[in-house]
PDB file of N, CA and C in Angstrom:
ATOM      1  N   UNK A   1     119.758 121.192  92.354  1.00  0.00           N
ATOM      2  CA  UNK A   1     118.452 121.469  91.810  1.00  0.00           C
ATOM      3  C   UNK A   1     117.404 120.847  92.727  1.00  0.00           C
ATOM      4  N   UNK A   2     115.910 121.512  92.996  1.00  0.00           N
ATOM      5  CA  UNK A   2     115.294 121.035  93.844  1.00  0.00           C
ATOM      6  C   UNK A   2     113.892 121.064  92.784  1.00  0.00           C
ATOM      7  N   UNK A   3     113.465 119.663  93.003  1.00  0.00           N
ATOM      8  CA  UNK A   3     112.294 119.818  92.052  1.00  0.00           C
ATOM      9  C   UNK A   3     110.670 119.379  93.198  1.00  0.00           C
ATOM     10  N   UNK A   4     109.720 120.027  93.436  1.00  0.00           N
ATOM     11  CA  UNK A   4     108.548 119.747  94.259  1.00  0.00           C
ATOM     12  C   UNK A   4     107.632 119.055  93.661  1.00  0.00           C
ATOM     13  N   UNK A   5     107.684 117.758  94.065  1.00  0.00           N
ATOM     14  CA  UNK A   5     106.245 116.835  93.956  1.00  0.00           C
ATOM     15  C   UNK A   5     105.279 117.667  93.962  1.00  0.00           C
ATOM     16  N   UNK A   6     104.940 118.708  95.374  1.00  0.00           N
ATOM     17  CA  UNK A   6     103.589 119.305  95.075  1.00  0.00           C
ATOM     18  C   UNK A   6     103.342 120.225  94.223  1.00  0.00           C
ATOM     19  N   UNK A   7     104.454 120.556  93.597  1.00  0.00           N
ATOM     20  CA  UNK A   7     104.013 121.351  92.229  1.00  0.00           C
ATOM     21  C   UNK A   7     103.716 120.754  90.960  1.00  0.00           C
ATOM     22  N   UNK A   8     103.979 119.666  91.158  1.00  0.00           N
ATOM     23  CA  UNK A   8     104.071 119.052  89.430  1.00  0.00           C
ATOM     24  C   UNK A   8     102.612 118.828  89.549  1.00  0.00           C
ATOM     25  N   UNK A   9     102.001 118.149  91.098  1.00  0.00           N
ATOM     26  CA  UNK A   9     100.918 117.375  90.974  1.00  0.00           C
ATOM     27  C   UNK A   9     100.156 117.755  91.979  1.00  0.00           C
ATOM     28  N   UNK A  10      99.984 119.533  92.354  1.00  0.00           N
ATOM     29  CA  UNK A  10      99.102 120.027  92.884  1.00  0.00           C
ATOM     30  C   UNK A  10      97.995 119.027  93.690  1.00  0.00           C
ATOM     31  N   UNK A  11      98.599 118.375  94.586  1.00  0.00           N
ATOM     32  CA  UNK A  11      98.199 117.608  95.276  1.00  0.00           C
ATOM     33  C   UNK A  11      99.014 117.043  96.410  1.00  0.00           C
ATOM     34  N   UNK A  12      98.257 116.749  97.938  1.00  0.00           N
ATOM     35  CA  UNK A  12      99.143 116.092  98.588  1.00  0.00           C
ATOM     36  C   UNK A  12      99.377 114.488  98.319  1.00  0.00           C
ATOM     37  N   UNK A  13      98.667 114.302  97.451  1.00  0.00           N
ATOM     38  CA  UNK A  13      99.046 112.367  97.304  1.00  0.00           C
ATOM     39  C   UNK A  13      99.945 112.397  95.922  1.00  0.00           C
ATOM     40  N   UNK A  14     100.659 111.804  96.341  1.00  0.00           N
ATOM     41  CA  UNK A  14     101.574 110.836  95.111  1.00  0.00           C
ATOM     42  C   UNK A  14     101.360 109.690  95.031  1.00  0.00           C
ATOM     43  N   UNK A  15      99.780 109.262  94.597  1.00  0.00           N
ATOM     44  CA  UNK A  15      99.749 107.604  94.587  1.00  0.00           C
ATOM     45  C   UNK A  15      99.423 106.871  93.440  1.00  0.00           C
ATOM     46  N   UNK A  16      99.023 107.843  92.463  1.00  0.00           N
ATOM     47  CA  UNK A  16      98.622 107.119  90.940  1.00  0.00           C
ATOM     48  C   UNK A  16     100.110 106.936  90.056  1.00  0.00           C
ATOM     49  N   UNK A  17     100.018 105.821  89.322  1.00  0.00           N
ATOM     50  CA  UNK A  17     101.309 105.204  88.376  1.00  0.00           C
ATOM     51  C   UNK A  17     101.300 107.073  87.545  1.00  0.00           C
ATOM     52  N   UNK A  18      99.980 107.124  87.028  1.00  0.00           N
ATOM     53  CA  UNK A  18     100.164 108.645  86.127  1.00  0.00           C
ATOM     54  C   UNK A  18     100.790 109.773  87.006  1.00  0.00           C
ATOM     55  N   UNK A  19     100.991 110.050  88.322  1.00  0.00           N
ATOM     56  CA  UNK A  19     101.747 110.928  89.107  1.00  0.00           C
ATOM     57  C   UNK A  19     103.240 110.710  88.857  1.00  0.00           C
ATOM     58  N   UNK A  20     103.713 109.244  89.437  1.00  0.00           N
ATOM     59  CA  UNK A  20     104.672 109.051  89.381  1.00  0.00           C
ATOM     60  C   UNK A  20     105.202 109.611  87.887  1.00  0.00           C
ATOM     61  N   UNK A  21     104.688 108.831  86.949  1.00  0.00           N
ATOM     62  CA  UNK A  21     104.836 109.899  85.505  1.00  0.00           C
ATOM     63  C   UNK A  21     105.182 111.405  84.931  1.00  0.00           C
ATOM     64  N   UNK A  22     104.050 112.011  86.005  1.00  0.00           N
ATOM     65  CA  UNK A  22     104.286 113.142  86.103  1.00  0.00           C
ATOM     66  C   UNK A  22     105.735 113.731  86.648  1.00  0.00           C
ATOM     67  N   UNK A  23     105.942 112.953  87.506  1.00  0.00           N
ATOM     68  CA  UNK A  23     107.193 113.551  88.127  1.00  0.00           C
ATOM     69  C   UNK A  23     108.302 113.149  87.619  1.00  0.00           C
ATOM     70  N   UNK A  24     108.395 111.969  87.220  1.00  0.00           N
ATOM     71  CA  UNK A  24     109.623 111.036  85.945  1.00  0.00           C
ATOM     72  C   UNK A  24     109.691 112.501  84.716  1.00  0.00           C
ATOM     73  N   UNK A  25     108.604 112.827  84.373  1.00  0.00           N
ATOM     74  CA  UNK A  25     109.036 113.637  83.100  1.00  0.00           C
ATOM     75  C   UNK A  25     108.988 114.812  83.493  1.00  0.00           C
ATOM     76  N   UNK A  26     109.243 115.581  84.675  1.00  0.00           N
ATOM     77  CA  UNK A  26     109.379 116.634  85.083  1.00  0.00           C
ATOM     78  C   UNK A  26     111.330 117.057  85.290  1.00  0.00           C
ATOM     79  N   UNK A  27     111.636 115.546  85.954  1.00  0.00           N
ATOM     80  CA  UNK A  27     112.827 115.153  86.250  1.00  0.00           C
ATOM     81  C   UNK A  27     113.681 115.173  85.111  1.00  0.00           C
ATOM     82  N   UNK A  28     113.274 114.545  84.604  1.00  0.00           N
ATOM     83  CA  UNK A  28     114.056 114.206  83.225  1.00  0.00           C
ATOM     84  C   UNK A  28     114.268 115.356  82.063  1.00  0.00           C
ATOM     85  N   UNK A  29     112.918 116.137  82.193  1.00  0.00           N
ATOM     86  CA  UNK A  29     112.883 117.668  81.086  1.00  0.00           C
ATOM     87  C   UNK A  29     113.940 118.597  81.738  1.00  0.00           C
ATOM     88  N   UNK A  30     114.103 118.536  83.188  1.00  0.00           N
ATOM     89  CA  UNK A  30     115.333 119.645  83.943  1.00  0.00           C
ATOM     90  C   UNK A  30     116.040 118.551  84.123  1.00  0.00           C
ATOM     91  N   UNK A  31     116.750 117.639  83.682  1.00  0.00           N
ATOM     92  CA  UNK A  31     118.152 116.726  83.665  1.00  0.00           C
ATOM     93  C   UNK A  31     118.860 116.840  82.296  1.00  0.00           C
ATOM     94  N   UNK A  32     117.521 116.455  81.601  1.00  0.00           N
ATOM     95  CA  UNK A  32     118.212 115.961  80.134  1.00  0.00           C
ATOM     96  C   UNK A  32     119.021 114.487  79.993  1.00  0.00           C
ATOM     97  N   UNK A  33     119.770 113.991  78.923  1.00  0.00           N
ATOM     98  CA  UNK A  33     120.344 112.868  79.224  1.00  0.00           C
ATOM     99  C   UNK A  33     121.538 112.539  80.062  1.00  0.00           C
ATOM    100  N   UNK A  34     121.737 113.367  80.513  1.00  0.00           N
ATOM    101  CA  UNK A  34     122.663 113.499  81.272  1.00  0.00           C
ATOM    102  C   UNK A  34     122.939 113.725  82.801  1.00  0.00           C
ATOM    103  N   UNK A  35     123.216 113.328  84.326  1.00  0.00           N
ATOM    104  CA  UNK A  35     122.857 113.870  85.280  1.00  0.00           C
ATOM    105  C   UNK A  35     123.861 114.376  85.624  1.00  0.00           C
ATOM    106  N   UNK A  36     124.047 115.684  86.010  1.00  0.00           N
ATOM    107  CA  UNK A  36     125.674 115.979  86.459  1.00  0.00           C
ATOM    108  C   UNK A  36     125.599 116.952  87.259  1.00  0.00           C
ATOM    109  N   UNK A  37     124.342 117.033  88.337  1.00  0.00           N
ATOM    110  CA  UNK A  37     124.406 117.863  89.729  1.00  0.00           C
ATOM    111  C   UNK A  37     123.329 116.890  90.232  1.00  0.00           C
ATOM    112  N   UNK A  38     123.161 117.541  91.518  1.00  0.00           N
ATOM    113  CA  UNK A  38     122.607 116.790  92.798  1.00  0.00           C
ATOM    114  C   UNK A  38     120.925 116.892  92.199  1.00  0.00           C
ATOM    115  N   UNK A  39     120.155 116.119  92.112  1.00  0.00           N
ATOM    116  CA  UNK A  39     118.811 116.532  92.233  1.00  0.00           C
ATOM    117  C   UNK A  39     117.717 116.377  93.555  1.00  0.00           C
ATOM    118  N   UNK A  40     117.365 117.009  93.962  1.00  0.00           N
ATOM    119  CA  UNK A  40     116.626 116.887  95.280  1.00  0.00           C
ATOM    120  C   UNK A  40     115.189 116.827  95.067  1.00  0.00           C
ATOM    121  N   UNK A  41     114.266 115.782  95.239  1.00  0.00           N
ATOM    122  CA  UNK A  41     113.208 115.563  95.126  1.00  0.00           C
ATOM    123  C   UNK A  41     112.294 116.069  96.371  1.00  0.00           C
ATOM    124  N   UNK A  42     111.425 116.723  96.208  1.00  0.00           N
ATOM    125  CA  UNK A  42     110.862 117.521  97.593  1.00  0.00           C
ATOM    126  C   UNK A  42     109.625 117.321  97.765  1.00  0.00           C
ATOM    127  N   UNK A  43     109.271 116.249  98.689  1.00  0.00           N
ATOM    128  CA  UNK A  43     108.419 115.936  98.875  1.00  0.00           C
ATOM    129  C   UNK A  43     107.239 116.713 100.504  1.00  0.00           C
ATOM    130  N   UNK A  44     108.072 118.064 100.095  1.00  0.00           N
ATOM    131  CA  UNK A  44     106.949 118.542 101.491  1.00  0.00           C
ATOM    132  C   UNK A  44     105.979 118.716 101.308  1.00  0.00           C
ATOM    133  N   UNK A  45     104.807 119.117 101.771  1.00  0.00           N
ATOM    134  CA  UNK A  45     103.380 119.101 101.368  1.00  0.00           C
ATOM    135  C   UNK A  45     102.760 118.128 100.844  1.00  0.00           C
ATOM    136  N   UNK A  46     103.236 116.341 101.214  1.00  0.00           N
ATOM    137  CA  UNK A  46     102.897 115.176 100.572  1.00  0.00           C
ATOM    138  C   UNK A  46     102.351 114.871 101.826  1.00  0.00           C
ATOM    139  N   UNK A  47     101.603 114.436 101.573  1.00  0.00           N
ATOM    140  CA  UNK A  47     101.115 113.138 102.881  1.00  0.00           C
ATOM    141  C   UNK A  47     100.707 111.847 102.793  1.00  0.00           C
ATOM    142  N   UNK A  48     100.717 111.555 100.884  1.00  0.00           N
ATOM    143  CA  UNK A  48     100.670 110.010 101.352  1.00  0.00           C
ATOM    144  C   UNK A  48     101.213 110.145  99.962  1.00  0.00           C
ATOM    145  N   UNK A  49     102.386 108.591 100.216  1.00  0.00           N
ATOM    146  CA  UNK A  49     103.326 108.301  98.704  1.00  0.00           C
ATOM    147  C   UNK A  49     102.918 106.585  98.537  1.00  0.00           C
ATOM    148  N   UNK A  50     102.288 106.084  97.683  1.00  0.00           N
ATOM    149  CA  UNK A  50     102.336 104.721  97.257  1.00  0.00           C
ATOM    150  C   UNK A  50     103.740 104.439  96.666  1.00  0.00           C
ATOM    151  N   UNK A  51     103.835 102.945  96.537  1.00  0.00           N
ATOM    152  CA  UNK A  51     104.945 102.348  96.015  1.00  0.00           C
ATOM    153  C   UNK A  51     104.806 102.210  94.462  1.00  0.00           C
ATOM    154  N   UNK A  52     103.285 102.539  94.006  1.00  0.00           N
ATOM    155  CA  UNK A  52     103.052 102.710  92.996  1.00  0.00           C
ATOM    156  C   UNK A  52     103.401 104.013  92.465  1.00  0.00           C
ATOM    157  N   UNK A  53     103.651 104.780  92.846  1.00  0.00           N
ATOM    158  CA  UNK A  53     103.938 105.837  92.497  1.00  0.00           C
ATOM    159  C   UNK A  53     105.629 106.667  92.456  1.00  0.00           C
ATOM    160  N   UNK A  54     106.186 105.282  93.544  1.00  0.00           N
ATOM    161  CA  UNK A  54     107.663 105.382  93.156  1.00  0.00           C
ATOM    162  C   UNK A  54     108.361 104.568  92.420  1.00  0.00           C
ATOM    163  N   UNK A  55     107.396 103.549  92.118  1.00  0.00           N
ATOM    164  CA  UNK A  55     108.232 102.613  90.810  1.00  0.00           C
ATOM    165  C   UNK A  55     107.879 102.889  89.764  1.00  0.00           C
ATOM    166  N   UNK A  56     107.136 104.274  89.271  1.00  0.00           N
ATOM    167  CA  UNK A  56     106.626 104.885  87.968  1.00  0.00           C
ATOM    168  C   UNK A  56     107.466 106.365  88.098  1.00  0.00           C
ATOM    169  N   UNK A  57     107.966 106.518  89.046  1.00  0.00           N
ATOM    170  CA  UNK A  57     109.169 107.463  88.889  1.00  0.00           C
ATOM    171  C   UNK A  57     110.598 107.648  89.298  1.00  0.00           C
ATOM    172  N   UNK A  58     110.841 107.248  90.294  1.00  0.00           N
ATOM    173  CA  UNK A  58     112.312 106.753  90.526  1.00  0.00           C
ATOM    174  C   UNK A  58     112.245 105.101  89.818  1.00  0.00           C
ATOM    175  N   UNK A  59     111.384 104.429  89.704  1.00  0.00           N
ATOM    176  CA  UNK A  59     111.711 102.693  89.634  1.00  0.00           C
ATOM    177  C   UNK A  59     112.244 103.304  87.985  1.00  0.00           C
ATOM    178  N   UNK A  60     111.165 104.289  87.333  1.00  0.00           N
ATOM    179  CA  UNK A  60     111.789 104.966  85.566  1.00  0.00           C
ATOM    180  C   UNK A  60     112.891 105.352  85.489  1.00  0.00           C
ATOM    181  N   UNK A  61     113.481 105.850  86.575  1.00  0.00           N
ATOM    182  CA  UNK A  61     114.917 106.844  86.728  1.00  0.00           C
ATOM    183  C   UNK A  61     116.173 105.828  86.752  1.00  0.00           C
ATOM    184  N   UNK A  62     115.617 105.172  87.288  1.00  0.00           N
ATOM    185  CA  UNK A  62     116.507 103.862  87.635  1.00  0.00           C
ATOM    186  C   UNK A  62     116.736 103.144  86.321  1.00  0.00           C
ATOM    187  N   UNK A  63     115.444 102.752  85.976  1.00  0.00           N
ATOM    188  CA  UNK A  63     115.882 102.251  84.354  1.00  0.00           C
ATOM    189  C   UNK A  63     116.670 102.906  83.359  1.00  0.00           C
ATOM    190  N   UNK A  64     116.094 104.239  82.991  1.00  0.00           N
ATOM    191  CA  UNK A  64     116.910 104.895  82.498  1.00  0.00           C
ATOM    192  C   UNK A  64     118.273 105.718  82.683  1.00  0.00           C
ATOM    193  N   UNK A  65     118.459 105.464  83.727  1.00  0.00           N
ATOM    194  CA  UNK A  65     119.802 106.423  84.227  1.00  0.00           C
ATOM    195  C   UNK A  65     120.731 105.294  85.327  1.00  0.00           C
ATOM    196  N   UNK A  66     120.554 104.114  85.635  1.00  0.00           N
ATOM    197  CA  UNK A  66     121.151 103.584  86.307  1.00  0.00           C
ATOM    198  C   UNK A  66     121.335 103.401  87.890  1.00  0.00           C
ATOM    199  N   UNK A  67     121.386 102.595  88.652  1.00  0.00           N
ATOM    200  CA  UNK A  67     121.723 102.692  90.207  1.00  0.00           C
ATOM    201  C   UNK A  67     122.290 103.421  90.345  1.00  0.00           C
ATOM    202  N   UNK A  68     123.346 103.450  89.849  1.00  0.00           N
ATOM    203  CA  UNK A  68     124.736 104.581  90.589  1.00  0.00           C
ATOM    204  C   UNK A  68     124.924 105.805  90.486  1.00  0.00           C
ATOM    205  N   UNK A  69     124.304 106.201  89.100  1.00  0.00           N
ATOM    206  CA  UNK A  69     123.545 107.543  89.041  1.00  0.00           C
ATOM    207  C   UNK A  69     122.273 108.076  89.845  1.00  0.00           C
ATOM    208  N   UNK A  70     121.367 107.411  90.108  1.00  0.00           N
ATOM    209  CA  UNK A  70     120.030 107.426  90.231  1.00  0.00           C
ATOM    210  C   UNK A  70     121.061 107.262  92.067  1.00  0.00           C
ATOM    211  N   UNK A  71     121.595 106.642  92.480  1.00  0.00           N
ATOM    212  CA  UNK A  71     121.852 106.815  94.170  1.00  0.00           C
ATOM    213  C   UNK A  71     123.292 108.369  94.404  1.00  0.00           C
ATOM    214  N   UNK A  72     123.726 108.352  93.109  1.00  0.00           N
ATOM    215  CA  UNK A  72     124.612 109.582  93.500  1.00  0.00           C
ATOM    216  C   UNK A  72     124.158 111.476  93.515  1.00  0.00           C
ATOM    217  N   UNK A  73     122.937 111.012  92.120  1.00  0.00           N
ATOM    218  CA  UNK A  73     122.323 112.605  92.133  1.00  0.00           C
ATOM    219  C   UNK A  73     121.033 112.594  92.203  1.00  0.00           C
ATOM    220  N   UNK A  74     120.219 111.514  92.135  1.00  0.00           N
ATOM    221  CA  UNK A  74     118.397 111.719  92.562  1.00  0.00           C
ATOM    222  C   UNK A  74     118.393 111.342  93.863  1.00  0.00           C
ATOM    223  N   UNK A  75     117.696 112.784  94.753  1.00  0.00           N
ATOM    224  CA  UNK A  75     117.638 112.352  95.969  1.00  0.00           C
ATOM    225  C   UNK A  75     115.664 112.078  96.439  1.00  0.00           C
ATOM    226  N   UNK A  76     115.355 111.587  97.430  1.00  0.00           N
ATOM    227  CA  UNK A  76     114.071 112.734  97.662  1.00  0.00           C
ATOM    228  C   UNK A  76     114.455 112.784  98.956  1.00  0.00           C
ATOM    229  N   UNK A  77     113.570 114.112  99.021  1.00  0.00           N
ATOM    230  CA  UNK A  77     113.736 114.863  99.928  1.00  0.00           C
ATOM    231  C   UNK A  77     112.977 115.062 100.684  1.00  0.00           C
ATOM    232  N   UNK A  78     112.838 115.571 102.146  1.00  0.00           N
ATOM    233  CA  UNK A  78     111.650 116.452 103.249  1.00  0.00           C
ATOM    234  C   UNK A  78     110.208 115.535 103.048  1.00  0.00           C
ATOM    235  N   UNK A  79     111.180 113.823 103.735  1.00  0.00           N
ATOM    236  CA  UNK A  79     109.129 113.515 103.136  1.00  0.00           C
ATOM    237  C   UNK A  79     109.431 112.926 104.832  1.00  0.00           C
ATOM    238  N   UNK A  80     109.881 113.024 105.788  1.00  0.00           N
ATOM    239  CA  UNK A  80     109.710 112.710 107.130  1.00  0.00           C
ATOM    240  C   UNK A  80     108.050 112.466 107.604  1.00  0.00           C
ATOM    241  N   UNK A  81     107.098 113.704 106.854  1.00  0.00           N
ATOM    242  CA  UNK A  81     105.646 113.608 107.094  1.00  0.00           C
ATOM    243  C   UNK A  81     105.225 112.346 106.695  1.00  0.00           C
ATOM    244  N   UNK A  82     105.709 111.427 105.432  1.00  0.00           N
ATOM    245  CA  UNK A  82     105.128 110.526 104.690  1.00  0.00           C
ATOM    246  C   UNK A  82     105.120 109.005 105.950  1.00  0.00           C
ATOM    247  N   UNK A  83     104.100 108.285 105.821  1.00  0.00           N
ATOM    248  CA  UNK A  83     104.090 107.179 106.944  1.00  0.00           C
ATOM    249  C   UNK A  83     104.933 106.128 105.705  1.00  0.00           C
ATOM    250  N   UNK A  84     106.049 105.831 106.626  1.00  0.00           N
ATOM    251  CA  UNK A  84     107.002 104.390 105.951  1.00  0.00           C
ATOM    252  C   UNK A  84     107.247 104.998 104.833  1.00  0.00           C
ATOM    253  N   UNK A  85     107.890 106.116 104.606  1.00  0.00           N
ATOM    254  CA  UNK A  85     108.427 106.544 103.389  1.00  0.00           C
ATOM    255  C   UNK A  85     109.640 105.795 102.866  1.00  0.00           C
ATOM    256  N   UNK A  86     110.607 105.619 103.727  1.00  0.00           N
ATOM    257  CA  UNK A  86     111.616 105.009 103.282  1.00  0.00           C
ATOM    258  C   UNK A  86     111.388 103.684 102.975  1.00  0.00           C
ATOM    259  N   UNK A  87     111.010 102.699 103.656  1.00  0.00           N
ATOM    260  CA  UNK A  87     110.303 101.453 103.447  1.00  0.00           C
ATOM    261  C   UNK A  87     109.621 101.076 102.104  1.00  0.00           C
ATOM    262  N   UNK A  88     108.852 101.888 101.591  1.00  0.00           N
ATOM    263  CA  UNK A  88     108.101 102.152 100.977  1.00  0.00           C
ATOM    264  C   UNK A  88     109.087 102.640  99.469  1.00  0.00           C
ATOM    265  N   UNK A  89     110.387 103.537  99.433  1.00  0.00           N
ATOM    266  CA  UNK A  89     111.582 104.048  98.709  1.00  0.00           C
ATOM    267  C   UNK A  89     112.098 102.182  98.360  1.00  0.00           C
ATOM    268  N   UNK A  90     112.879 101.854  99.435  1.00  0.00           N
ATOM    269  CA  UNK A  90     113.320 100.621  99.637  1.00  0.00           C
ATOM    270  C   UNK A  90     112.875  99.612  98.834  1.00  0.00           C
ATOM    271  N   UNK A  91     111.616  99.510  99.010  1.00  0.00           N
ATOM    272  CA  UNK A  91     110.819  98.401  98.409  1.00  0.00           C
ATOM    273  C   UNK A  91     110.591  98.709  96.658  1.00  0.00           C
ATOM    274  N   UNK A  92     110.642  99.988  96.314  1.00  0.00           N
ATOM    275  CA  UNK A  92     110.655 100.310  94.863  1.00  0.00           C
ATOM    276  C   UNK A  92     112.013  99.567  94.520  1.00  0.00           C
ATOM    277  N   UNK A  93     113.239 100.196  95.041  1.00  0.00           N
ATOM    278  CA  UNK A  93     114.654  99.563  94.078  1.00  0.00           C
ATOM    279  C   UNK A  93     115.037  98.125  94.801  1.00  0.00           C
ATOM    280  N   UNK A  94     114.188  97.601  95.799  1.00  0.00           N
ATOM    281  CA  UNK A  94     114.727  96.410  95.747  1.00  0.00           C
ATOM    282  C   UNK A  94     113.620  95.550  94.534  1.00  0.00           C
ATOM    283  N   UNK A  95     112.718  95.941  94.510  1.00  0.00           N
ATOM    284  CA  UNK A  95     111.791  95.731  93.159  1.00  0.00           C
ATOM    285  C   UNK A  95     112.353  95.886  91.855  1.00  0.00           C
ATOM    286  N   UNK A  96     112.875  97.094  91.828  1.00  0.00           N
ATOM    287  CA  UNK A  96     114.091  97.196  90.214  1.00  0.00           C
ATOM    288  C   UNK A  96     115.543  96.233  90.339  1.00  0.00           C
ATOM    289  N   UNK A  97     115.496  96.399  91.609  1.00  0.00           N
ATOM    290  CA  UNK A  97     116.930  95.613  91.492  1.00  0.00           C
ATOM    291  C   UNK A  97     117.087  94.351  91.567  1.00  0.00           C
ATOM    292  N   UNK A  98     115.875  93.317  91.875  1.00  0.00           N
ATOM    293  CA  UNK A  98     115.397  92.187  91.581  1.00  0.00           C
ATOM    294  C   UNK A  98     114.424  91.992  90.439  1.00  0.00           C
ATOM    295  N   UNK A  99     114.849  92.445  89.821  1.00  0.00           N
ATOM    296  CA  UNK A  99     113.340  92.666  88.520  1.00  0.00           C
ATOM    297  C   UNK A  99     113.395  91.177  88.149  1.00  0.00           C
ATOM    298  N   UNK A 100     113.869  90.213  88.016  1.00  0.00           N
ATOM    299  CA  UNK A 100     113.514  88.302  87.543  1.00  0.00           C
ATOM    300  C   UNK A 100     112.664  88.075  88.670  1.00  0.00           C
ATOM    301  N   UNK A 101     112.815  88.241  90.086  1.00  0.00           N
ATOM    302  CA  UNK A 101     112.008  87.889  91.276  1.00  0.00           C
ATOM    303  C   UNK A 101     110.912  88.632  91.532  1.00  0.00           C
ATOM    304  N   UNK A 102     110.871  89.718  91.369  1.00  0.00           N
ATOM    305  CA  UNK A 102     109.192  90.374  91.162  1.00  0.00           C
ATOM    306  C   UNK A 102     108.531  90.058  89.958  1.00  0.00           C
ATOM    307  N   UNK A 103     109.064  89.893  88.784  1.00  0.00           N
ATOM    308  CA  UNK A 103     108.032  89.518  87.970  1.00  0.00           C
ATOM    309  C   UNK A 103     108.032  88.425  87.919  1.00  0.00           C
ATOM    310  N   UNK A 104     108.574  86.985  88.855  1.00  0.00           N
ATOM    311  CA  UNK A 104     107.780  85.942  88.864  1.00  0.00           C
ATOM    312  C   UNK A 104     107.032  85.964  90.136  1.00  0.00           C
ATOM    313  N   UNK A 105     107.007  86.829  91.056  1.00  0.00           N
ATOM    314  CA  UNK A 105     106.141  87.315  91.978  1.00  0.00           C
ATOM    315  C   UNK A 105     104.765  87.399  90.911  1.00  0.00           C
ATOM    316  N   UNK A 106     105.242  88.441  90.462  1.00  0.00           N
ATOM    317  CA  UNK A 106     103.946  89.137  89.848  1.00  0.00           C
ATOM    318  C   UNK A 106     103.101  88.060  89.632  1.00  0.00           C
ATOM    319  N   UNK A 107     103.758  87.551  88.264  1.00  0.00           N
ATOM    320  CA  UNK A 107     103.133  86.084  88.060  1.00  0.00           C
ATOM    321  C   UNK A 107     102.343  85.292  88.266  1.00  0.00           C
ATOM    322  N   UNK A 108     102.818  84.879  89.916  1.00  0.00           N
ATOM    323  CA  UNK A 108     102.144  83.954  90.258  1.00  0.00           C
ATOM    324  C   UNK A 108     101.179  84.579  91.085  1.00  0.00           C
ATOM    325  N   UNK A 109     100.897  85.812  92.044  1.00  0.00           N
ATOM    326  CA  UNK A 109     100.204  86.561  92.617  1.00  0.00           C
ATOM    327  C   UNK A 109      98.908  86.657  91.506  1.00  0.00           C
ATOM    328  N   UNK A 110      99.013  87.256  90.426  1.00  0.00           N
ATOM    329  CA  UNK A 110      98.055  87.021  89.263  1.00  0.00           C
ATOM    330  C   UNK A 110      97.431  86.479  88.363  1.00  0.00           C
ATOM    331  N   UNK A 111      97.986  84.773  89.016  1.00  0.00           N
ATOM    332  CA  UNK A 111      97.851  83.873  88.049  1.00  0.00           C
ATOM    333  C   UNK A 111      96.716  83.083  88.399  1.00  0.00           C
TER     334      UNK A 111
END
């Protein structure tokens, strides 16, 4: 299954938490509770992705569906255009996957 960022959010930016949203419940309405084929996230026609905007939709996917799911069938896809896309991917699930150490990040960054 191939689902397009630029369709959900008729736009080339994916940078608001409410995008990422957008695309979490786009994902999830063609999954259901269950994931049991490949999903390909298609990010062509993007040109700029915040980290805010992938920890409000893969960082959601992750919560709800797990690492090992979330690394065996959510992919994204065709974002080569995006500057530090992967970096930027990276930094979302090492953020979920340290969730005690970012939110005493958070913390103290805001305190």
């Amino acid at each position: 299954m191939k689902i397009s960022v630029y369709d959900i959010l008729r736009s080339q930016n994916a940078s608001l938490h409410d995008d990422g949203l957008a695309l979490y419940n786009a994902v999830k309405s063609n999954i259901g509770r269950q994931v049991d084929e490949e999903v390909n996230i298609d990010f062509s026609q993007i040109k700029r992705c915040s980290t805010l905007f992938l920890n409000a939709s893969f960082g959601k996917l992750l919560a709800d569906f797990g690492e090992d799911v979330v690394r065996k069938f959510i992919h994204p896809a065709s974002y080569d255009q995006i500057l530090n896309f992967m970096g930027k991917y990276n930094d979302m699930w090492d953020n979920f996957s340290n969730k005690s150490n970012y939110q005493a990040y958070r913390e103290e960054a805001f305190a």
